[in-house]
N, C-alpha and C. Protein backbone atom coordinates (compact mmCIF):
# COMPACT_ATOMS: atom_id res chain seq x y z
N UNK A 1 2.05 17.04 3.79
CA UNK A 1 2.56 16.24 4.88
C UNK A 1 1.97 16.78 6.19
N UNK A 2 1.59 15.83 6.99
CA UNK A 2 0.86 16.10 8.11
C UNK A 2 2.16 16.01 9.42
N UNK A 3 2.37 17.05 10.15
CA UNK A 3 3.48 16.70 11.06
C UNK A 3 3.08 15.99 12.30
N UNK A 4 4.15 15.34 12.88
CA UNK A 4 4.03 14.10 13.74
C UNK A 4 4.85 14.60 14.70
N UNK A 5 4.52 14.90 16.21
CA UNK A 5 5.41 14.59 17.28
C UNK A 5 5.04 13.43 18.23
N UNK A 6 6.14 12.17 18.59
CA UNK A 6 5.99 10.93 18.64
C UNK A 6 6.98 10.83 20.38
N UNK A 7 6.47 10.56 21.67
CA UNK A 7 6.94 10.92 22.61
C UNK A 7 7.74 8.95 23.32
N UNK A 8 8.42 8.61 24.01
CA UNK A 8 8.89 7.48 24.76
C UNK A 8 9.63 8.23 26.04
N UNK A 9 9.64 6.79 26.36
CA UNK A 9 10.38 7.35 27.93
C UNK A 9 11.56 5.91 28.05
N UNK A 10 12.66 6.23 28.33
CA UNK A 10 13.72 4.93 28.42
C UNK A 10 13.85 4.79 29.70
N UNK A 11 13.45 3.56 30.46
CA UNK A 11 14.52 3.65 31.71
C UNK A 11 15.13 2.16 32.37
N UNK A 12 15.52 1.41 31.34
CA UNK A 12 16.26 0.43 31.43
C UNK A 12 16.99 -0.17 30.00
N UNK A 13 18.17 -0.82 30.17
CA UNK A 13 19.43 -0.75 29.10
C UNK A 13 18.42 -2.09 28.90
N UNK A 14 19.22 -2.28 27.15
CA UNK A 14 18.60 -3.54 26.31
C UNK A 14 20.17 -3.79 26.02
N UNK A 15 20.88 -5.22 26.66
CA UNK A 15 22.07 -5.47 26.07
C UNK A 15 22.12 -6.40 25.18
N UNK A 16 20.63 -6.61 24.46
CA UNK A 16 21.22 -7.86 22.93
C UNK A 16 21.71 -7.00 21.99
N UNK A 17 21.44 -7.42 20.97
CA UNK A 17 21.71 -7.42 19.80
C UNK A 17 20.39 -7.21 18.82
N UNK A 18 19.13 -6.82 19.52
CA UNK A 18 17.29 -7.10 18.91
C UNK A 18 16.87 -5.94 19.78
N UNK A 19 15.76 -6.28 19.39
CA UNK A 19 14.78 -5.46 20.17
C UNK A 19 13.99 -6.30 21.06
N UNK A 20 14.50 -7.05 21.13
CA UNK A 20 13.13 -8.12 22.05
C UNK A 20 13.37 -7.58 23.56
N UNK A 21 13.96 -6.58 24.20
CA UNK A 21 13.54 -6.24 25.87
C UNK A 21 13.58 -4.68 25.46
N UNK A 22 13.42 -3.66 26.45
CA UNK A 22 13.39 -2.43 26.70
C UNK A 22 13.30 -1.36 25.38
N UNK A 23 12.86 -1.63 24.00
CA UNK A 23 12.91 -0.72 23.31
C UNK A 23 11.50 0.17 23.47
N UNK A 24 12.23 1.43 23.13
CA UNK A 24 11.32 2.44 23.19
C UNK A 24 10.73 3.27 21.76
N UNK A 25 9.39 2.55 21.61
CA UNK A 25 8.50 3.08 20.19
C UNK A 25 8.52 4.85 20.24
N UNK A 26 9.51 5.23 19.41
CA UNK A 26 9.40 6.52 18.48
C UNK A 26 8.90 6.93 17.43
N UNK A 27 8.88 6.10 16.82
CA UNK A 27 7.47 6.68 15.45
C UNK A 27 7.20 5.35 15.06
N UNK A 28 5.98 5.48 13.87
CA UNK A 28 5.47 4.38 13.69
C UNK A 28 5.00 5.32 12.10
N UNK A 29 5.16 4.45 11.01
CA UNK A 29 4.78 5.12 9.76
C UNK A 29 3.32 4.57 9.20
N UNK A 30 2.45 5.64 8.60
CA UNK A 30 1.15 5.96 8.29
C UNK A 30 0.86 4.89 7.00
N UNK A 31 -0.71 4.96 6.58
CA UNK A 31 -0.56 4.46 5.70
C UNK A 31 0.08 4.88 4.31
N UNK A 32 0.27 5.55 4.00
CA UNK A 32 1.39 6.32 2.86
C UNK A 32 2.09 6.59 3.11
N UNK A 33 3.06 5.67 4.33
CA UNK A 33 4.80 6.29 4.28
C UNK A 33 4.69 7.89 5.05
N UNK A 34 5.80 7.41 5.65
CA UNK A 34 6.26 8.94 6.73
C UNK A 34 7.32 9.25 6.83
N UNK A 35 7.79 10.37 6.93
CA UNK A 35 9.18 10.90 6.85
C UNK A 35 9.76 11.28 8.81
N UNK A 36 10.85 10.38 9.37
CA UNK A 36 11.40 10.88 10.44
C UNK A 36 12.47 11.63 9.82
N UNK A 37 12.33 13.23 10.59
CA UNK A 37 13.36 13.88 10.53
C UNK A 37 14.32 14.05 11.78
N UNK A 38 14.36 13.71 12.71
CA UNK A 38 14.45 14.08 13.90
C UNK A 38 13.92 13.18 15.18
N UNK A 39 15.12 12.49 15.89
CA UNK A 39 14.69 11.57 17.16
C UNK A 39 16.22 12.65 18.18
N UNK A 40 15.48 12.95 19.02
CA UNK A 40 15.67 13.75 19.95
C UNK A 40 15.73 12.88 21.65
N UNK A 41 17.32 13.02 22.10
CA UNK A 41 17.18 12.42 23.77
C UNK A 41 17.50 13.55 24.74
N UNK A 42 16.64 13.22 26.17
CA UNK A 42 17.33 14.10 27.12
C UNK A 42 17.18 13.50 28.05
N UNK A 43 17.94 13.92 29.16
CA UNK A 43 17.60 13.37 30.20
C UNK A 43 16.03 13.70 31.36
N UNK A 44 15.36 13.17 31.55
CA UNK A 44 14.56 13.76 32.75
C UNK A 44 15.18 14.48 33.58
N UNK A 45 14.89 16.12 33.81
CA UNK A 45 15.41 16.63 34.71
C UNK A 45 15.06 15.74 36.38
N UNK A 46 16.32 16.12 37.06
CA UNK A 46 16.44 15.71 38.40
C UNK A 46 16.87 14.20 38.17
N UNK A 47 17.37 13.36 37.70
CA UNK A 47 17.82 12.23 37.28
C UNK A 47 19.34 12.23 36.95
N UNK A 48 20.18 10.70 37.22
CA UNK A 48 21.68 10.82 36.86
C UNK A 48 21.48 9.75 36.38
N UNK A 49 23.00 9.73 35.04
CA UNK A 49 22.77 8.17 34.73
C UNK A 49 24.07 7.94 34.05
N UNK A 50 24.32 6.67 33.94
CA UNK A 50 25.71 6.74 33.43
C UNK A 50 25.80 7.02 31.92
N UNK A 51 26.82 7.11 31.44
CA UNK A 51 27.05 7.13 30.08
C UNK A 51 26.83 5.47 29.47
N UNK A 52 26.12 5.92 27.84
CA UNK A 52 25.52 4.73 27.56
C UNK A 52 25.61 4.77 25.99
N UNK A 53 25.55 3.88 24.97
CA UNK A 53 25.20 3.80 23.19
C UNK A 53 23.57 3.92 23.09
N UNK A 54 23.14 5.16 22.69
CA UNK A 54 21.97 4.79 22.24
C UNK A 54 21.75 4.40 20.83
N UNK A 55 20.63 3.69 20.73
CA UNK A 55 20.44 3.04 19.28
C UNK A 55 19.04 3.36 18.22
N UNK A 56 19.13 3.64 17.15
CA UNK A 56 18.27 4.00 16.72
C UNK A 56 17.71 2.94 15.81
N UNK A 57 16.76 2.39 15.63
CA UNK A 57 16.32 1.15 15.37
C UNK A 57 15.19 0.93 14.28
N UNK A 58 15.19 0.74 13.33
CA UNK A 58 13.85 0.74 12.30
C UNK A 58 12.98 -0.97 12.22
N UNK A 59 12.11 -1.41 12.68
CA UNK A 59 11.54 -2.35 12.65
C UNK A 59 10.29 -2.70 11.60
N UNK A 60 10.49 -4.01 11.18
CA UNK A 60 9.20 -4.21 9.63
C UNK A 60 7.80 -4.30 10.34
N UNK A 61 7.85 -4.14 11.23
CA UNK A 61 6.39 -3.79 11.77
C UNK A 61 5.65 -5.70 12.22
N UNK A 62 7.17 -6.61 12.66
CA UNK A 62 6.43 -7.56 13.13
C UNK A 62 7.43 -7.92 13.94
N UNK A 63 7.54 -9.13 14.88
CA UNK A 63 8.20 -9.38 16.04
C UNK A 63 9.38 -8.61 16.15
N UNK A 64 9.48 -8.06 17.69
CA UNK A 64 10.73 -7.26 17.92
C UNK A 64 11.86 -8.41 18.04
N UNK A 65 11.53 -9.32 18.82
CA UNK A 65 12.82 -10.56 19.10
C UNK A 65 13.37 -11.36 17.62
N UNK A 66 12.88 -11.13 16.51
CA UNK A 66 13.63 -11.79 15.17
C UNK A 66 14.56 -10.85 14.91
N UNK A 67 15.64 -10.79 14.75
CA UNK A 67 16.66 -10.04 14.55
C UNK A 67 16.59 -9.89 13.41
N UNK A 68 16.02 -10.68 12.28
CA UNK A 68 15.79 -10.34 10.57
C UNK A 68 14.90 -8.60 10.40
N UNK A 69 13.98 -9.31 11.22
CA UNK A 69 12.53 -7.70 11.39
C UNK A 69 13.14 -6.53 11.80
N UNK A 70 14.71 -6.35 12.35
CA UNK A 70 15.31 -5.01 13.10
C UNK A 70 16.16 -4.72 11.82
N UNK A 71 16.69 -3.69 11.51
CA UNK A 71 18.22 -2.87 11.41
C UNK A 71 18.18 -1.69 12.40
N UNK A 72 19.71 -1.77 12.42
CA UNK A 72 20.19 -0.76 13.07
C UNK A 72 20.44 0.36 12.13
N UNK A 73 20.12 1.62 12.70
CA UNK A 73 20.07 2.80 11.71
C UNK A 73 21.24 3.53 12.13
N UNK A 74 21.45 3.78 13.01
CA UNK A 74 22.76 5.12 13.58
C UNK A 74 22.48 4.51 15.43
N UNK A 75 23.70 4.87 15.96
CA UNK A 75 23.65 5.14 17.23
C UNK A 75 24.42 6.09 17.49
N UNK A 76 24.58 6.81 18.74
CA UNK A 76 25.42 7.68 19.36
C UNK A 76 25.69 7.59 20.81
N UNK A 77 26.70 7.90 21.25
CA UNK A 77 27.04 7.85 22.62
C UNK A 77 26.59 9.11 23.32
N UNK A 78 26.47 8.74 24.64
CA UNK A 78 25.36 9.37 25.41
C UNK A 78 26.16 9.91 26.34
N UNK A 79 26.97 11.18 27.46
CA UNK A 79 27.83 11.22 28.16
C UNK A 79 26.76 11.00 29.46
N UNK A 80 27.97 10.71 30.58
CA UNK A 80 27.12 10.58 31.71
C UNK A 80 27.14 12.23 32.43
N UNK A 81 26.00 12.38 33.13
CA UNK A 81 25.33 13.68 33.74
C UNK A 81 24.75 13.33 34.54
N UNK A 82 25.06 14.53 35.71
CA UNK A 82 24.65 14.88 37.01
C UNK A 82 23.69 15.43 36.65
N UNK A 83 22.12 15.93 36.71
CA UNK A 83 21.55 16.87 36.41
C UNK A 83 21.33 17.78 37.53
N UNK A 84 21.15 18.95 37.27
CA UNK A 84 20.39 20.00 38.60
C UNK A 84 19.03 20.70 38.14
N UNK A 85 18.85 21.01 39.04
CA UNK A 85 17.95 22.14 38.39
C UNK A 85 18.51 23.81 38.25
N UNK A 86 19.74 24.17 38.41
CA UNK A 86 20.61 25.36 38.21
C UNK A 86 21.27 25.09 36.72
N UNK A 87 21.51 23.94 36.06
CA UNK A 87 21.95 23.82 34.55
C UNK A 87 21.26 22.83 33.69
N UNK A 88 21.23 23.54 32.51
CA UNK A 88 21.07 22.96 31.71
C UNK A 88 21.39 21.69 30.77
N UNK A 89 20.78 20.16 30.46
CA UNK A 89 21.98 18.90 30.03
C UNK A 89 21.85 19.05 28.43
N UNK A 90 22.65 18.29 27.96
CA UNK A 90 23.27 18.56 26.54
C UNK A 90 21.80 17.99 25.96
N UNK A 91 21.79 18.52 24.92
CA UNK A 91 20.86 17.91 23.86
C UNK A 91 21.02 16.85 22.84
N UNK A 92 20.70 15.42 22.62
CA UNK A 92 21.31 15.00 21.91
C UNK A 92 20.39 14.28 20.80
N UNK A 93 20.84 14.30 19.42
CA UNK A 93 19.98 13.91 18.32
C UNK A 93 20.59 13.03 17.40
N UNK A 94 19.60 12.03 16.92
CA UNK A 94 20.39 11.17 16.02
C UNK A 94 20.38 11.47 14.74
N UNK A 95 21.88 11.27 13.94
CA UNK A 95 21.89 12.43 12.09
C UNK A 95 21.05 10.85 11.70
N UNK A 96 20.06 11.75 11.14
CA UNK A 96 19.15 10.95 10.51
C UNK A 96 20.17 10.96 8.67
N UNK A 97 19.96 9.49 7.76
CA UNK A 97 20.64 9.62 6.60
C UNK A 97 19.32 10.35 5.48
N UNK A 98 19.90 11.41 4.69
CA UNK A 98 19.79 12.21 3.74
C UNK A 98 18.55 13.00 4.20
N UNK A 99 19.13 13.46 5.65
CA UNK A 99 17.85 14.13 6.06
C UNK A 99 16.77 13.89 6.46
N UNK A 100 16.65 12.84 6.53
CA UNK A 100 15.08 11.60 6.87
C UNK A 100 15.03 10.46 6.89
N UNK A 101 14.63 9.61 7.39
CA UNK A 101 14.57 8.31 7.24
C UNK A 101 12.92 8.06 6.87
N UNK A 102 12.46 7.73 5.93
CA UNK A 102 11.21 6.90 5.30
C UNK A 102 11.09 5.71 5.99
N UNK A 103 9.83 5.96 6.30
CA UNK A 103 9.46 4.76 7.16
C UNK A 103 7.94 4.24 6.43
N UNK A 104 8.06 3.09 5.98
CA UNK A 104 6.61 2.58 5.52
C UNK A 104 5.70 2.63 6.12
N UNK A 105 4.72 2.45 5.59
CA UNK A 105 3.50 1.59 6.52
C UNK A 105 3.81 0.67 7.38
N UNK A 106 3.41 0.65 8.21
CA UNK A 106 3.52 -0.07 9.68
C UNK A 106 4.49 -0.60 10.05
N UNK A 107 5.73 0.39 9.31
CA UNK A 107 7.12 0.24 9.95
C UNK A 107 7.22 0.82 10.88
N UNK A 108 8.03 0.65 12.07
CA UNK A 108 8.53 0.98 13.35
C UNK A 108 9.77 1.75 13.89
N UNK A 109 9.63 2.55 14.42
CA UNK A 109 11.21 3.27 14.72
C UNK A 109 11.05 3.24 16.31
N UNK A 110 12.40 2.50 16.80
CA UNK A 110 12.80 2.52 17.99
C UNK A 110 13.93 2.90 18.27
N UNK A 111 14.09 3.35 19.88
CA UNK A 111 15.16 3.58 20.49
C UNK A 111 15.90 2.67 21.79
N UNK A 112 17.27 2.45 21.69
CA UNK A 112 17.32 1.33 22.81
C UNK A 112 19.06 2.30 23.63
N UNK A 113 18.95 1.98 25.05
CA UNK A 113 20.30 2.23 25.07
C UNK A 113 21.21 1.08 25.39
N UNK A 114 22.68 1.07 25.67
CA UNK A 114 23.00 -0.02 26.40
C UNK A 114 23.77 -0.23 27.62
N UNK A 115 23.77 1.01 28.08
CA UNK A 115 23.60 0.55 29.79
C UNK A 115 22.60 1.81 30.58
N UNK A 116 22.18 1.03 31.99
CA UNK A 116 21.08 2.30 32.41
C UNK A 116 21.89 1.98 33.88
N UNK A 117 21.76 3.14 34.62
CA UNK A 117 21.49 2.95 35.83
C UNK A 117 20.51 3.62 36.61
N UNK A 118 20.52 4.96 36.88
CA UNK A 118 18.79 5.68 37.66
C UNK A 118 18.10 6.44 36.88
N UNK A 119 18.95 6.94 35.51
CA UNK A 119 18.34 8.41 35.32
C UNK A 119 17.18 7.54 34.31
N UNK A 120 16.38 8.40 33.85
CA UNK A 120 15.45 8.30 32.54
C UNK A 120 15.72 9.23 31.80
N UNK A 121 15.47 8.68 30.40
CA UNK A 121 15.98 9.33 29.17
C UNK A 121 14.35 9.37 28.28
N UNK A 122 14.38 10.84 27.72
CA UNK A 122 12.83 11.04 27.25
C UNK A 122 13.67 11.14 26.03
N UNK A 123 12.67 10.34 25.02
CA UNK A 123 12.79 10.39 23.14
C UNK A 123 11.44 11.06 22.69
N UNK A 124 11.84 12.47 21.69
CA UNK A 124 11.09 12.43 20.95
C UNK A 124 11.52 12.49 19.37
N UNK A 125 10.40 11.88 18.96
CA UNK A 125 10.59 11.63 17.34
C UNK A 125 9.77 12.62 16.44
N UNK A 126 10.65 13.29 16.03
CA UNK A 126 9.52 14.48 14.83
C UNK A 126 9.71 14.27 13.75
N UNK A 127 8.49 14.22 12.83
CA UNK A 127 8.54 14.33 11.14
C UNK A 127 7.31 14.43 10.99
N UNK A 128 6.71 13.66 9.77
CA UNK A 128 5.20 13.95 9.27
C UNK A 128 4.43 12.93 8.78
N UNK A 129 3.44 12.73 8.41
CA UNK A 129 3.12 11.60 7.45
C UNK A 129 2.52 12.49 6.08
N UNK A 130 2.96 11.16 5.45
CA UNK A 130 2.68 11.84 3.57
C UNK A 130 0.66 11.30 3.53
């Protein structure tokens, strides 16, 4: 397995129910299938933002706006933070199921939140390809 670190940047809320506005590409699987272990959020230091659902999103690798082409994989709630540069903000990760999520060939993994107001939120996605 070849390891993969897979970088996005969020900085506006997606309030459907799809991916068709603001999702943010976190991995993308190889031609032999790839293993995500790990999608990772933080905030951009020096940024505030409110508390928000982020979503973790697996796509068949064709239109984001068909709601058939999405599932939803896990989300988690996001608290809202002041940031400084004197502290440190929480780390937050999505429990991937049985340790990984398999992602095909030119399947898609996204991230969406659902509300934004100033801050930006950096995703990274780690695993490997087979």
């Amino acid at each position: 397995m070849t390891p993969v670190a897979t970088f996005a940047q969020i900085a506006a809320a997606n309030t459907g129910a799809d991916l068709s506005t603001n999702a943010a590409l976190v991995f993308t699987g190889s031609t032999n299938g790839s293993l995500l272990t790990s999608v990772i959020i933080k905030y951009l230091p020096g940024t505030s933002t409110v508390a928000t659902a982020a979503r973790l999103w697996l796509n068949n690798g064709s239109a984001l706006g068909t709601s058939t082409n999405n599932s939803l994989i896990t989300e988690i709630t996001v608290a809202i933070i002041t940031t400084t540069q004197t502290a440190a903000t929480v780390d937050y990760a999505f429990n991937m199921p049985r340790n990984g999520l398999f992602v095909p060939n030119t399947y898609r993994a996204y991230v969406t939140i659902g509300t934004y107001s100033t801050g930006t939120f950096m995703c990274c996605g780690l695993g490997g390809h087979y």
